[in-house]
C-alpha atoms as a PDB file:
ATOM      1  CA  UNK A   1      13.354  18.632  24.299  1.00  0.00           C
ATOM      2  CA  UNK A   2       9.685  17.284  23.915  1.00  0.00           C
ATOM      3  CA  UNK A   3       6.987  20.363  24.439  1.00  0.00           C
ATOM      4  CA  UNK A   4       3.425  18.839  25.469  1.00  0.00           C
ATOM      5  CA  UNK A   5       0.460  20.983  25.304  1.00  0.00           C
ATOM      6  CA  UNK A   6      -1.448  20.828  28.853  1.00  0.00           C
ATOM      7  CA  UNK A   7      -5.868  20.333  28.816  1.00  0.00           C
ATOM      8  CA  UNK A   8      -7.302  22.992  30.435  1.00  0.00           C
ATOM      9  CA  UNK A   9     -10.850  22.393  31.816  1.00  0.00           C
ATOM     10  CA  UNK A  10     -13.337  24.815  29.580  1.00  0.00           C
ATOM     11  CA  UNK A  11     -11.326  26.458  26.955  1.00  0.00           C
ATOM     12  CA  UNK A  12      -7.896  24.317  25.903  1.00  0.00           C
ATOM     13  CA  UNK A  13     -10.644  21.487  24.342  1.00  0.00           C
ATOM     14  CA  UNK A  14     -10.085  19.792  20.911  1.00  0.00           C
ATOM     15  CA  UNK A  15     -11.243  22.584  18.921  1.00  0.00           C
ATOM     16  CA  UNK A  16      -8.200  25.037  21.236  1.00  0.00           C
ATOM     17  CA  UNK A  17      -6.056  21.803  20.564  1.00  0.00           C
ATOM     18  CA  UNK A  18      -6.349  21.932  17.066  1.00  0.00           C
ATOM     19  CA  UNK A  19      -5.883  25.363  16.496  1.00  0.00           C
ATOM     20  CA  UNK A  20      -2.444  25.744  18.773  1.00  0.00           C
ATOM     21  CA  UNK A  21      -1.047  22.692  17.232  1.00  0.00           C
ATOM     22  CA  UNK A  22      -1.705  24.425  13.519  1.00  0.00           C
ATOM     23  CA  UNK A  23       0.412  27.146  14.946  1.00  0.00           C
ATOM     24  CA  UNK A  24       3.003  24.547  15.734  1.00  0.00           C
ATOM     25  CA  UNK A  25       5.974  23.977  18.562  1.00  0.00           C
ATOM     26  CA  UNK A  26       4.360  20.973  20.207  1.00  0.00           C
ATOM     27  CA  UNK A  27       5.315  17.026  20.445  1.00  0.00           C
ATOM     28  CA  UNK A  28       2.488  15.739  22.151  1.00  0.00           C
ATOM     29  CA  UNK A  29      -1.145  16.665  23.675  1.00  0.00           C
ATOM     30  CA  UNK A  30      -3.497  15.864  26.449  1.00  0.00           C
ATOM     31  CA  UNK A  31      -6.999  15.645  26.085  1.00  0.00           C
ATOM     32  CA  UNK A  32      -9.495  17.122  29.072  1.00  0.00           C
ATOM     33  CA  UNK A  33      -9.947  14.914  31.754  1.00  0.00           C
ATOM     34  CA  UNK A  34     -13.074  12.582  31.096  1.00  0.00           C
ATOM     35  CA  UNK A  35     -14.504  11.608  34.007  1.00  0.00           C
ATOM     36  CA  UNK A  36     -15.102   8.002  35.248  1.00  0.00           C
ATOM     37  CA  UNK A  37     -17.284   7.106  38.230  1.00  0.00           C
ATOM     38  CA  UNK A  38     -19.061   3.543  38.518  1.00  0.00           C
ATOM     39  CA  UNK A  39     -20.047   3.006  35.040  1.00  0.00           C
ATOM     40  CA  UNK A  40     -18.161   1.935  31.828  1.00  0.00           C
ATOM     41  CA  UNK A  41     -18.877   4.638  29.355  1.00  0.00           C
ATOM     42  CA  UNK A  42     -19.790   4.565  26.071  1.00  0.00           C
ATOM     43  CA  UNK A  43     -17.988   4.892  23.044  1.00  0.00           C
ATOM     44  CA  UNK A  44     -19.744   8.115  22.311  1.00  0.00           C
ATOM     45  CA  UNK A  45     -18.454   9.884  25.300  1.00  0.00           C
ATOM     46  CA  UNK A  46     -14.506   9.520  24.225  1.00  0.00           C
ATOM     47  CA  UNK A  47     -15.562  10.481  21.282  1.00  0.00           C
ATOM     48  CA  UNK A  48     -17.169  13.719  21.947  1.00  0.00           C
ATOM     49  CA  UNK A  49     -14.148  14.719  24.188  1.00  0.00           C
ATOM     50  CA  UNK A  50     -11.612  13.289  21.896  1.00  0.00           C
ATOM     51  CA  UNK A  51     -12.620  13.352  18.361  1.00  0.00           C
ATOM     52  CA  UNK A  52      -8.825  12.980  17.444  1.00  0.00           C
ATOM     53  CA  UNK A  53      -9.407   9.449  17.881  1.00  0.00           C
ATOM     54  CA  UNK A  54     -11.485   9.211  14.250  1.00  0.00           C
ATOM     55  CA  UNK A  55      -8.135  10.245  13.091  1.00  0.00           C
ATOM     56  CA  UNK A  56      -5.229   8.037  14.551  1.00  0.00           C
ATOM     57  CA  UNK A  57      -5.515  10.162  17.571  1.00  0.00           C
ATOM     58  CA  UNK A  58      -4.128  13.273  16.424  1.00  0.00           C
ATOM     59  CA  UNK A  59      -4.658  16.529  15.746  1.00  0.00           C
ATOM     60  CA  UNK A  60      -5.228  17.830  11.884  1.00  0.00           C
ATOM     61  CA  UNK A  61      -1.654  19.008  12.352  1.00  0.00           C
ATOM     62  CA  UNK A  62      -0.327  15.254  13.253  1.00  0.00           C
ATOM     63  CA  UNK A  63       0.449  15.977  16.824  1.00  0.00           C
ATOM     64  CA  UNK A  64      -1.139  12.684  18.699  1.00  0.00           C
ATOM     65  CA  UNK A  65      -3.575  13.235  21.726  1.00  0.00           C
ATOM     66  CA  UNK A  66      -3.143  11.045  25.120  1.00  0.00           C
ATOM     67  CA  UNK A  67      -6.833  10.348  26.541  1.00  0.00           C
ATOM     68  CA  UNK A  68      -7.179  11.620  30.192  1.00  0.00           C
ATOM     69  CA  UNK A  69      -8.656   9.897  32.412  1.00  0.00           C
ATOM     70  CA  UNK A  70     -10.436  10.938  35.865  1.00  0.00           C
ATOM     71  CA  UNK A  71     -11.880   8.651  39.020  1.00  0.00           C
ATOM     72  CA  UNK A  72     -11.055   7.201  41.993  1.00  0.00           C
ATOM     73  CA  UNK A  73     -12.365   3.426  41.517  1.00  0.00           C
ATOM     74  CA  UNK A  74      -9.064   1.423  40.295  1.00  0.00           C
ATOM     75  CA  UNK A  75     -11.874  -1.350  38.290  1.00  0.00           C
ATOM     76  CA  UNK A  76     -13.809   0.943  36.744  1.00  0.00           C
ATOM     77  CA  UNK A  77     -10.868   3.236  35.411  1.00  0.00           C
ATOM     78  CA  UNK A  78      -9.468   0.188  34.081  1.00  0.00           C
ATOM     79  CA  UNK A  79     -12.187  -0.909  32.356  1.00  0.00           C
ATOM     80  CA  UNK A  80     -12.890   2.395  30.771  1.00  0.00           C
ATOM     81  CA  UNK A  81      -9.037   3.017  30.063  1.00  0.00           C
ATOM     82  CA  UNK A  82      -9.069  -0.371  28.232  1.00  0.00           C
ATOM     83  CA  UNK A  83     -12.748   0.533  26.035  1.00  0.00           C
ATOM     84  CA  UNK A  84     -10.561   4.121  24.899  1.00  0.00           C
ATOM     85  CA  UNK A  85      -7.322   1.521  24.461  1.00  0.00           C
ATOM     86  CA  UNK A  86      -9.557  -0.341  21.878  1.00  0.00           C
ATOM     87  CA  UNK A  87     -10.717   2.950  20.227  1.00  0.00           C
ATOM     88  CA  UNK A  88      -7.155   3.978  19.206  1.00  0.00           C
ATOM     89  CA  UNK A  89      -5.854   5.745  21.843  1.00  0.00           C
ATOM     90  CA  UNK A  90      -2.529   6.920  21.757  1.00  0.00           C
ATOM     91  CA  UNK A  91      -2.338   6.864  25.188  1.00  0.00           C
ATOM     92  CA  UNK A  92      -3.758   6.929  28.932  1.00  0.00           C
ATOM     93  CA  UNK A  93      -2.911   9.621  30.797  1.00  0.00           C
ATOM     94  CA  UNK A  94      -4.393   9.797  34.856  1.00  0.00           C
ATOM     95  CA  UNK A  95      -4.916  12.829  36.610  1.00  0.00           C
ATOM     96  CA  UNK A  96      -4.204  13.309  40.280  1.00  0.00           C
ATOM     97  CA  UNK A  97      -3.852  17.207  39.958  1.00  0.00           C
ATOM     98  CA  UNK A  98      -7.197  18.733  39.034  1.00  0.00           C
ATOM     99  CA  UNK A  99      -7.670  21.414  41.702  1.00  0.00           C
ATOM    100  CA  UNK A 100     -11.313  22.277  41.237  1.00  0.00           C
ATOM    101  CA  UNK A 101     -13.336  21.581  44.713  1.00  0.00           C
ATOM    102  CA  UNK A 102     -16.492  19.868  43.309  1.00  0.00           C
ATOM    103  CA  UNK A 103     -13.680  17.498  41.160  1.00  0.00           C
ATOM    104  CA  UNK A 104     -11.885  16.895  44.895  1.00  0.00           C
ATOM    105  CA  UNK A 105     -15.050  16.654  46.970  1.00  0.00           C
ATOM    106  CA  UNK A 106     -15.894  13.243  44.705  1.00  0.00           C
ATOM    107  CA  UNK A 107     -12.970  12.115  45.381  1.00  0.00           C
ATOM    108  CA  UNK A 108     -10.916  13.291  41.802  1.00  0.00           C
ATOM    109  CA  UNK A 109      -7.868  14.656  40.778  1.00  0.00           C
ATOM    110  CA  UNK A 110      -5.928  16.350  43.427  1.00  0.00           C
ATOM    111  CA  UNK A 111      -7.744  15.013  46.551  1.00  0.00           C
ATOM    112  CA  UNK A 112      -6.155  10.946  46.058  1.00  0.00           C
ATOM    113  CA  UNK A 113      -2.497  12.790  46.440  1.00  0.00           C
ATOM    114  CA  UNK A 114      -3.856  12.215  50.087  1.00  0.00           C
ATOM    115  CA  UNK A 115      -3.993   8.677  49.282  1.00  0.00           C
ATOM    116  CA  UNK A 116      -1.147   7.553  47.327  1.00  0.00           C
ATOM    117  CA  UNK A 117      -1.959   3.897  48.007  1.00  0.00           C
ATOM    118  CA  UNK A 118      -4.658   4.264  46.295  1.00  0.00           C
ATOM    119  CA  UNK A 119      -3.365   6.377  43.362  1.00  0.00           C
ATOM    120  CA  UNK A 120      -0.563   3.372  43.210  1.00  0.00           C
ATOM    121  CA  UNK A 121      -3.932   0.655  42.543  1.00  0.00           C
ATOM    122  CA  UNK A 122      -5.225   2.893  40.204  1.00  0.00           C
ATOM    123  CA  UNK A 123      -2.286   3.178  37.653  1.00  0.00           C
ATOM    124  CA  UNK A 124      -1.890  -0.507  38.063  1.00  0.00           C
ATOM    125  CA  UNK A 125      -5.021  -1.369  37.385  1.00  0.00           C
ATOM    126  CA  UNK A 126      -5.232   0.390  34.322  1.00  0.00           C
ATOM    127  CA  UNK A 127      -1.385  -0.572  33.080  1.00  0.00           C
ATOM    128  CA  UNK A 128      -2.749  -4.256  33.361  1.00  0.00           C
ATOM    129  CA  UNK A 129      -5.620  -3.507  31.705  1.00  0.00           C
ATOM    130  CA  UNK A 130      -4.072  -1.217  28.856  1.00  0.00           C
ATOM    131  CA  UNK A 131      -2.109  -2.956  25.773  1.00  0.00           C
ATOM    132  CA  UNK A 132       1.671  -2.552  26.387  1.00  0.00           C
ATOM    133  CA  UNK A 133       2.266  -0.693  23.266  1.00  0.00           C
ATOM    134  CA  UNK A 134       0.162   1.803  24.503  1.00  0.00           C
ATOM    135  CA  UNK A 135       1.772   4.335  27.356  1.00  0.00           C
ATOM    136  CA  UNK A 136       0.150   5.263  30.360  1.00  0.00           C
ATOM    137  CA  UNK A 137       1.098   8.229  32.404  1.00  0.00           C
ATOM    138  CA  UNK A 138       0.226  10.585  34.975  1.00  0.00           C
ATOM    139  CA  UNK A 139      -0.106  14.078  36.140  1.00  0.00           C
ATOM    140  CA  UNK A 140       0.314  15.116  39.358  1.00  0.00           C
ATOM    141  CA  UNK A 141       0.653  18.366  41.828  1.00  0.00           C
ATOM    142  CA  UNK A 142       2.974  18.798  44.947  1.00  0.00           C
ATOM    143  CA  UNK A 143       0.327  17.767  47.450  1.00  0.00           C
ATOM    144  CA  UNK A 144      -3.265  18.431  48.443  1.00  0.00           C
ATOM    145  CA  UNK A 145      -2.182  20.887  51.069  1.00  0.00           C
ATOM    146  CA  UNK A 146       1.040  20.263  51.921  1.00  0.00           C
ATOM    147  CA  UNK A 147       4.100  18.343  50.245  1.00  0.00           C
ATOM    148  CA  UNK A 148       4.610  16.172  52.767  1.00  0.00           C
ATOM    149  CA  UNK A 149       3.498  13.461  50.141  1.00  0.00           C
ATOM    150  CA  UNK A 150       4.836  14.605  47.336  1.00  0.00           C
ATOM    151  CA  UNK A 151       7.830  12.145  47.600  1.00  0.00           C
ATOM    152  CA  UNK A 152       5.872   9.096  48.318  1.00  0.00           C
ATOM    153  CA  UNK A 153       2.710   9.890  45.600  1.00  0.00           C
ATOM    154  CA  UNK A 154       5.320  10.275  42.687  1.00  0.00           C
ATOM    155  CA  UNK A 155       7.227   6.851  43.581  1.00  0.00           C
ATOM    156  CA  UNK A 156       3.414   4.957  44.027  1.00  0.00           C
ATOM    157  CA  UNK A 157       2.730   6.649  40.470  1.00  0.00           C
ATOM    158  CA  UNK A 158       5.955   4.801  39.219  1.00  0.00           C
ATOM    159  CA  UNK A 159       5.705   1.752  40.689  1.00  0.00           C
ATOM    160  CA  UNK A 160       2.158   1.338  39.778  1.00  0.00           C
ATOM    161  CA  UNK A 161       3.637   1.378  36.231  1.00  0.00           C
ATOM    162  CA  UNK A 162       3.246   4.938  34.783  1.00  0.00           C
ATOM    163  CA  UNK A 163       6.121   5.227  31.898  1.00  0.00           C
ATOM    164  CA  UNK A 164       6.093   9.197  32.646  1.00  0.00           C
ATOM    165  CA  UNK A 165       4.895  11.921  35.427  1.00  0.00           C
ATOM    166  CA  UNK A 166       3.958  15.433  34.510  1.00  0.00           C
ATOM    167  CA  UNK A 167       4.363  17.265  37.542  1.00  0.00           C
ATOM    168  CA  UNK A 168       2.712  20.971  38.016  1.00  0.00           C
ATOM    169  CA  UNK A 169       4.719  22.070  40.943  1.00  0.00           C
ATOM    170  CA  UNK A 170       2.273  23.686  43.141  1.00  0.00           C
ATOM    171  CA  UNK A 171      -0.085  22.155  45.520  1.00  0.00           C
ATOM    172  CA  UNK A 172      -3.920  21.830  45.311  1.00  0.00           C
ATOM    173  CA  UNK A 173      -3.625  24.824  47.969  1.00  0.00           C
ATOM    174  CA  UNK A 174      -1.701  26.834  45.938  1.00  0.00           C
ATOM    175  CA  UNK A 175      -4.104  26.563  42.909  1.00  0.00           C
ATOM    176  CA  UNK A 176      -2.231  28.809  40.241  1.00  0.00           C
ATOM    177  CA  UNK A 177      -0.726  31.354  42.287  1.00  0.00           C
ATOM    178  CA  UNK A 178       2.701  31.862  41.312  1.00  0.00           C
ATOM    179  CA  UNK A 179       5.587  30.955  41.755  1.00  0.00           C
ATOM    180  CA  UNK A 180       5.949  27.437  41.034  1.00  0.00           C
ATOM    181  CA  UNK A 181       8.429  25.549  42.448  1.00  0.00           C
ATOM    182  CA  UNK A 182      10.541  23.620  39.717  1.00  0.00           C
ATOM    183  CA  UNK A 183      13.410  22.573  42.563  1.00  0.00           C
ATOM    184  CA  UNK A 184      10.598  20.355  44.031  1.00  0.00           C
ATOM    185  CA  UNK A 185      10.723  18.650  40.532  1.00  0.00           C
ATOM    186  CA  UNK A 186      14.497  18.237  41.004  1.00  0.00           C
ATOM    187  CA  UNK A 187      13.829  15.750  44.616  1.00  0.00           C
ATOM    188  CA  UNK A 188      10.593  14.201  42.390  1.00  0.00           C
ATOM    189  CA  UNK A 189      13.692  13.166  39.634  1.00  0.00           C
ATOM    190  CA  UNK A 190      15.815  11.757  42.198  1.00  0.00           C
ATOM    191  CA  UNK A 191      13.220   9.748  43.798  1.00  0.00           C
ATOM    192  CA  UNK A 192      11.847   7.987  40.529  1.00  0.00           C
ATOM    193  CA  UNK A 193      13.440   6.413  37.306  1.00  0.00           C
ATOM    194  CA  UNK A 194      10.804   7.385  34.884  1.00  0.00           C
ATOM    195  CA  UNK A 195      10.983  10.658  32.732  1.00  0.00           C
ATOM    196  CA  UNK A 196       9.649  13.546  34.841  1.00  0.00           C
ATOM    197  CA  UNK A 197       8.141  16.353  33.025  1.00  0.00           C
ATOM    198  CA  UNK A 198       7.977  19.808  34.327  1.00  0.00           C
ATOM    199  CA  UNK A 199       5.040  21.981  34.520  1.00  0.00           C
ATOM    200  CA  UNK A 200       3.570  25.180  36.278  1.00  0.00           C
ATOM    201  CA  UNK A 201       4.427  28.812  35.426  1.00  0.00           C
ATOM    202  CA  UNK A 202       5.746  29.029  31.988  1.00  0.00           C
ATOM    203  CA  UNK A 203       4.768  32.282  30.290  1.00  0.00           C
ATOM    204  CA  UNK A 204       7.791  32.667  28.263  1.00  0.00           C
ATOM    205  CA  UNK A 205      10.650  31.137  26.962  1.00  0.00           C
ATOM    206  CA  UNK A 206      12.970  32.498  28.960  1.00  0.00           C
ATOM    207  CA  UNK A 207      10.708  30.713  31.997  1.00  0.00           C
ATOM    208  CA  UNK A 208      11.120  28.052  30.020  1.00  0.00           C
ATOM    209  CA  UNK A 209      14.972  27.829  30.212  1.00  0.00           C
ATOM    210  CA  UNK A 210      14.717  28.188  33.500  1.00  0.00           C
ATOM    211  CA  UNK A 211      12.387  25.886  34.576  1.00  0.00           C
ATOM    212  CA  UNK A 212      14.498  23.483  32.629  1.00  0.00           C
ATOM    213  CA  UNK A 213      17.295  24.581  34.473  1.00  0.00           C
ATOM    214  CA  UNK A 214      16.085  24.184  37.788  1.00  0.00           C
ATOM    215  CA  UNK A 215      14.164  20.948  37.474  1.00  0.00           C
ATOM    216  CA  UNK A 216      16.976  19.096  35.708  1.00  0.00           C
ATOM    217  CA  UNK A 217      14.032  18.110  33.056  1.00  0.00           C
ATOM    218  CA  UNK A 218      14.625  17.380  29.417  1.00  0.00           C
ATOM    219  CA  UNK A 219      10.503  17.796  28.907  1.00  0.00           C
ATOM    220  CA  UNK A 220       8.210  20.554  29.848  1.00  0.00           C
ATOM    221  CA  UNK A 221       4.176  20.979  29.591  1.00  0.00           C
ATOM    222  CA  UNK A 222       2.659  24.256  28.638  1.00  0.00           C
ATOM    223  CA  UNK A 223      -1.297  25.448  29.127  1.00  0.00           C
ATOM    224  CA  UNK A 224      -2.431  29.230  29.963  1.00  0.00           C
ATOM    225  CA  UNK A 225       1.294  30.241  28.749  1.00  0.00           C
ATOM    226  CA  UNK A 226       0.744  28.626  25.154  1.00  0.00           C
ATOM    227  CA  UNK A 227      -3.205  30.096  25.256  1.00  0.00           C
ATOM    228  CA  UNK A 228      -1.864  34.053  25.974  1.00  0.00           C
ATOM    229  CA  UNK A 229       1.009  33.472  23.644  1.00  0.00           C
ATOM    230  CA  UNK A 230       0.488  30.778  21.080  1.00  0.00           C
ATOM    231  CA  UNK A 231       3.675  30.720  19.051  1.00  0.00           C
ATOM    232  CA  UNK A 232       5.540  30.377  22.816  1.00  0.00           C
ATOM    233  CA  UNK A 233       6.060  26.757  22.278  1.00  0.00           C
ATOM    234  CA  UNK A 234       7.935  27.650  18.545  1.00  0.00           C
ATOM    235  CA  UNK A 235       9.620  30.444  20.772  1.00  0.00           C
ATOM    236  CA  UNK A 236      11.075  28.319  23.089  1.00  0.00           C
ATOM    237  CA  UNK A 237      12.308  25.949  20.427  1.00  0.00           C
ATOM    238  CA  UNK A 238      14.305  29.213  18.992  1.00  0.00           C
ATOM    239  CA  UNK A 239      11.934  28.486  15.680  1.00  0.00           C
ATOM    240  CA  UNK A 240      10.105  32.179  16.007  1.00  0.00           C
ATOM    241  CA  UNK A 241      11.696  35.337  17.716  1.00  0.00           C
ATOM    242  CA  UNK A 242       8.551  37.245  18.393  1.00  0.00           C
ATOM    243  CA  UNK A 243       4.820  36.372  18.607  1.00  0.00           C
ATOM    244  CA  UNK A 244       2.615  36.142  15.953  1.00  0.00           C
ATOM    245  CA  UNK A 245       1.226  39.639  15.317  1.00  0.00           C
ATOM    246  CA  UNK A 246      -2.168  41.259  16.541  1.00  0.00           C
ATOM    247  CA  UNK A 247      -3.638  40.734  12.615  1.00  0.00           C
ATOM    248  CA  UNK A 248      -3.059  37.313  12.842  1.00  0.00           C
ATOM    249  CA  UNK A 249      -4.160  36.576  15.650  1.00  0.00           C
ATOM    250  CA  UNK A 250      -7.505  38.028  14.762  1.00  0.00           C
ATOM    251  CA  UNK A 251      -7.605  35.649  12.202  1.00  0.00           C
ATOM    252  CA  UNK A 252      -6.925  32.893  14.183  1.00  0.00           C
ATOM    253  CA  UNK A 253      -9.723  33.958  16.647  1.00  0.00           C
ATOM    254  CA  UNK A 254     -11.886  33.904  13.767  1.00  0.00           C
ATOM    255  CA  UNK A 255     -11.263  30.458  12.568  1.00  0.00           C
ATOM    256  CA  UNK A 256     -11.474  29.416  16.117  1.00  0.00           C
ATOM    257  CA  UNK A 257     -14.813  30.704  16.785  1.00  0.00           C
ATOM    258  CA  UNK A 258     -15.938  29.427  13.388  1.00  0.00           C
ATOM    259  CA  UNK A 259     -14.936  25.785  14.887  1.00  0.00           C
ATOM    260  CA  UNK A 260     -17.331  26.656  17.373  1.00  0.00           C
ATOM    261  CA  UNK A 261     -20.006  27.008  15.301  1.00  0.00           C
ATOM    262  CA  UNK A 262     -21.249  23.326  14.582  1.00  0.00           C
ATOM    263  CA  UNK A 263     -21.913  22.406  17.931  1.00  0.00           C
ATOM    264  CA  UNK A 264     -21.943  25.077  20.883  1.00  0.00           C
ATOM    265  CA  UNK A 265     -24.636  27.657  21.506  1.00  0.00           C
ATOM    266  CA  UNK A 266     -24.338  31.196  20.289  1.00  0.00           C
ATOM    267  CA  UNK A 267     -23.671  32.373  24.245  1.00  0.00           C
ATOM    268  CA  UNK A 268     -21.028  29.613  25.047  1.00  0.00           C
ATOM    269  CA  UNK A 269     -18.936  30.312  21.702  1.00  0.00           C
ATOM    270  CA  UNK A 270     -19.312  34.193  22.644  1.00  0.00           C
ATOM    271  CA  UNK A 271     -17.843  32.641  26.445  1.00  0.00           C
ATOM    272  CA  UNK A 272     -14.755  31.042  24.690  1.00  0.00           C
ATOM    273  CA  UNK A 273     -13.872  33.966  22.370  1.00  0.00           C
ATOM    274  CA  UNK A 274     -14.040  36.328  25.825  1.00  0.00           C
ATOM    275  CA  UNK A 275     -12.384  33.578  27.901  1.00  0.00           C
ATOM    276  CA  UNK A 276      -9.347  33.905  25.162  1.00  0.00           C
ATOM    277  CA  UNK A 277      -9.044  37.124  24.930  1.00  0.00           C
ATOM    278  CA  UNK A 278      -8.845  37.480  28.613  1.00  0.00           C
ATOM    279  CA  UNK A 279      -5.262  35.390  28.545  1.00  0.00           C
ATOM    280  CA  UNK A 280      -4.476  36.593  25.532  1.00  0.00           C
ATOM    281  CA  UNK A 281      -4.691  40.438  27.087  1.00  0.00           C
ATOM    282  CA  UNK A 282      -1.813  39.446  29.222  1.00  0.00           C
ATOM    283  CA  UNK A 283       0.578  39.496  26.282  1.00  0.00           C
ATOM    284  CA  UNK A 284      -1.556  41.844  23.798  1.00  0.00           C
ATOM    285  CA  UNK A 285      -2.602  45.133  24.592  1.00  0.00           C
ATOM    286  CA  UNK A 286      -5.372  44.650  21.827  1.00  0.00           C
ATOM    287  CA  UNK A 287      -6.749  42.300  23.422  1.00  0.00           C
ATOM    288  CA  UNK A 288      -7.447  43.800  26.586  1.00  0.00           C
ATOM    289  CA  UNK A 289      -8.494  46.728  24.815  1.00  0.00           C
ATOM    290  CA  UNK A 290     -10.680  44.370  22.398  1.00  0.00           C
ATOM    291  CA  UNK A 291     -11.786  42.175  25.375  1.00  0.00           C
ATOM    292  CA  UNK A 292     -13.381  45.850  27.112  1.00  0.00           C
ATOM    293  CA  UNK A 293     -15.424  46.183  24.066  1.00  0.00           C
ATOM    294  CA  UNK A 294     -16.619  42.471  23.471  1.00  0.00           C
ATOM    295  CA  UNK A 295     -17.573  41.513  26.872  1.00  0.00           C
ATOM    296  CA  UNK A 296     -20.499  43.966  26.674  1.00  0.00           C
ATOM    297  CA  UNK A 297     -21.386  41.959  22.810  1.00  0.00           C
ATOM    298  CA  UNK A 298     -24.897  40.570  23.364  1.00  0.00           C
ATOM    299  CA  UNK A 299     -25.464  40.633  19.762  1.00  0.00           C
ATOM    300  CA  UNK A 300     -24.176  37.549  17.482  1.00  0.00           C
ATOM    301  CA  UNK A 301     -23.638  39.590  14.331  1.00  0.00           C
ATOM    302  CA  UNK A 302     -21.846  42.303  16.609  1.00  0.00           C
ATOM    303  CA  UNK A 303     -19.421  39.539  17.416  1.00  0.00           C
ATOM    304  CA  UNK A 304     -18.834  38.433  13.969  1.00  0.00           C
ATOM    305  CA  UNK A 305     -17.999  42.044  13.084  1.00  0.00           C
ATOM    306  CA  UNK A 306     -15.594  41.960  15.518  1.00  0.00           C
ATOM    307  CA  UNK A 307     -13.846  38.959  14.514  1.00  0.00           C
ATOM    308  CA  UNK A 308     -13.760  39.769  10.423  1.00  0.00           C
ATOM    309  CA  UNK A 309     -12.966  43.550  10.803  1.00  0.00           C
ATOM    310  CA  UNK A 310      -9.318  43.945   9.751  1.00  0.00           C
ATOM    311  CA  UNK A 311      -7.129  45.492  12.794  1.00  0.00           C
ATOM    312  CA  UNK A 312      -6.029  49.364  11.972  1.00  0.00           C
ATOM    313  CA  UNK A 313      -2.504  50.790  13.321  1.00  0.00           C
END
């Protein structure tokens, strides 16, 4: 079983990436989506979402980072899939499942499972324009609004030439409201010959066996699970039996918000350390009582205190 770690737009960025892969479980990672309109972007831009790629394209624990991609224009994703290719990218990945509205009302992520003629030129476009040795894949939802298409986008994502399709099994519609619905992965696996990868709604590892279960996948991706429970992926792999405790988790927070430090204002790191402890209050009753206490921090050194005072029984 392969365990991938999922981007998650504002908080699971390299600096998230690098600290969940230190705690270990995971086979692969994908980066934030970077998004492409009309213009071939500059070096500096994959860069500054995917620093990884100064390094091989992994993380400082080894685990290597596919580039995601974002757009609608099949040219000008090719053109900026190949100028990451020639960086070192470990791979392309395309995303047809980003649910936000102001990503779907330019025509990104989600919205094209409307148009899976179009998704089709895309990935074929960039598998031309990508080296061979390097893999290009895809994620995608259920549908926009319906799954009428769900069938039909995940065959045009195959034979388009993605090597492998994540699929979060919810629609755009259903955003992240549980449940998820793994047995729709099961008719996505019949209809296409390319590993399928399932996704959506995997808190624990007992989800975990049975989304495996009912999708029929080998594979699974993991995001706001992983981020409210980091050792899940090492649970799931029967390598930990129980979390990692409160204490050192505090001292992972710290590290993490130190990470922070070198390049985000003093109000956005304070937004990433609350945004944390938000998910991480659904598996630690310190952190939602923690979280209560910090959200009111206005105070830098007040937050520091927090993060370096040692916890008490």
């Amino acid at each position: 079983m392969r365990i991938l770690l999922a981007p998650m737009e504002g908080l699971l960025d390299y600096r998230l990436r690098d600290t969940l892969t230190r705690v270990g479980g995971f086979d692969e990672c994908v980066s934030e989506f970077i998004r492409v309109n009309d213009t071939l972007l500059p070096a500096h831009r994959f860069y500054r979402y995917v620093p990884e790629l100064y390094d091989g394209c992994r993380t400082k624990a080894g685990v290597p980072v596919k580039v995601q991609l974002l757009g609608s224009d099949p040219i000008c994703m090719a053109e900026n899939a190949s100028k990451v290719a020639s960086l070192g990218a470990y791979g392309i990945d395309i995303n047809f499942g980003c649910p936000a509205p102001t990503v779907n009302r330019n025509r990104g992520g989600a919205a094209l499972l409307k148009e899976p003629d179009l998704m089709f030129a895309i990935v074929k476009a960039i598998r031309n324009a990508v080296p061979k040795i390097i893999p290009v894949t895809a994620k995608m939802r259920l549908g926009f609004d319906s799954t009428e298409l769900a069938l039909v986008c995940a065959k045009a994502l195959e034979d388009g030439g993605a090597e492998e399709i994540v699929v979060h099994a919810r629609t755009k519609t259903d955003g992240y409201k549980p449940p998820a619905y793994w047995e729709w992965i099961t008719k996505i696996r019949s209809t296409v010959k390319v590993p399928v990868v399932a996704n959506g709604e995997i808190w624990t590892a007992d989800d975990a066996r049975r989304c495996l279960e009912v999708s029929g996948c080998e594979d699974i991706m993991i995001g706001r699970g992983v981020v409210a429970n980091p050792a899940l992926a090492l649970m799931i792999r029967n390598e930990r039996n129980k979390s990692l405790s409160w204490e050192e988790m505090k001292d992972i927070l710290f590290q993490y918000w130190q990470s922070l430090e070198s390049d985000m204002e003093t109000k956005s790191r304070a937004g990433r350390i609350k945004q944390w402890l938000h998910y991480l209050s659904r598996h630690y009753p310190e952190a939602e009582k923690d979280f209560e206490s910090v959200k009111r921090f206005t105070n830098l050194d007040a937050f520091a205190k927090y993060l370096k005072e040692p916890v008490t029984a």
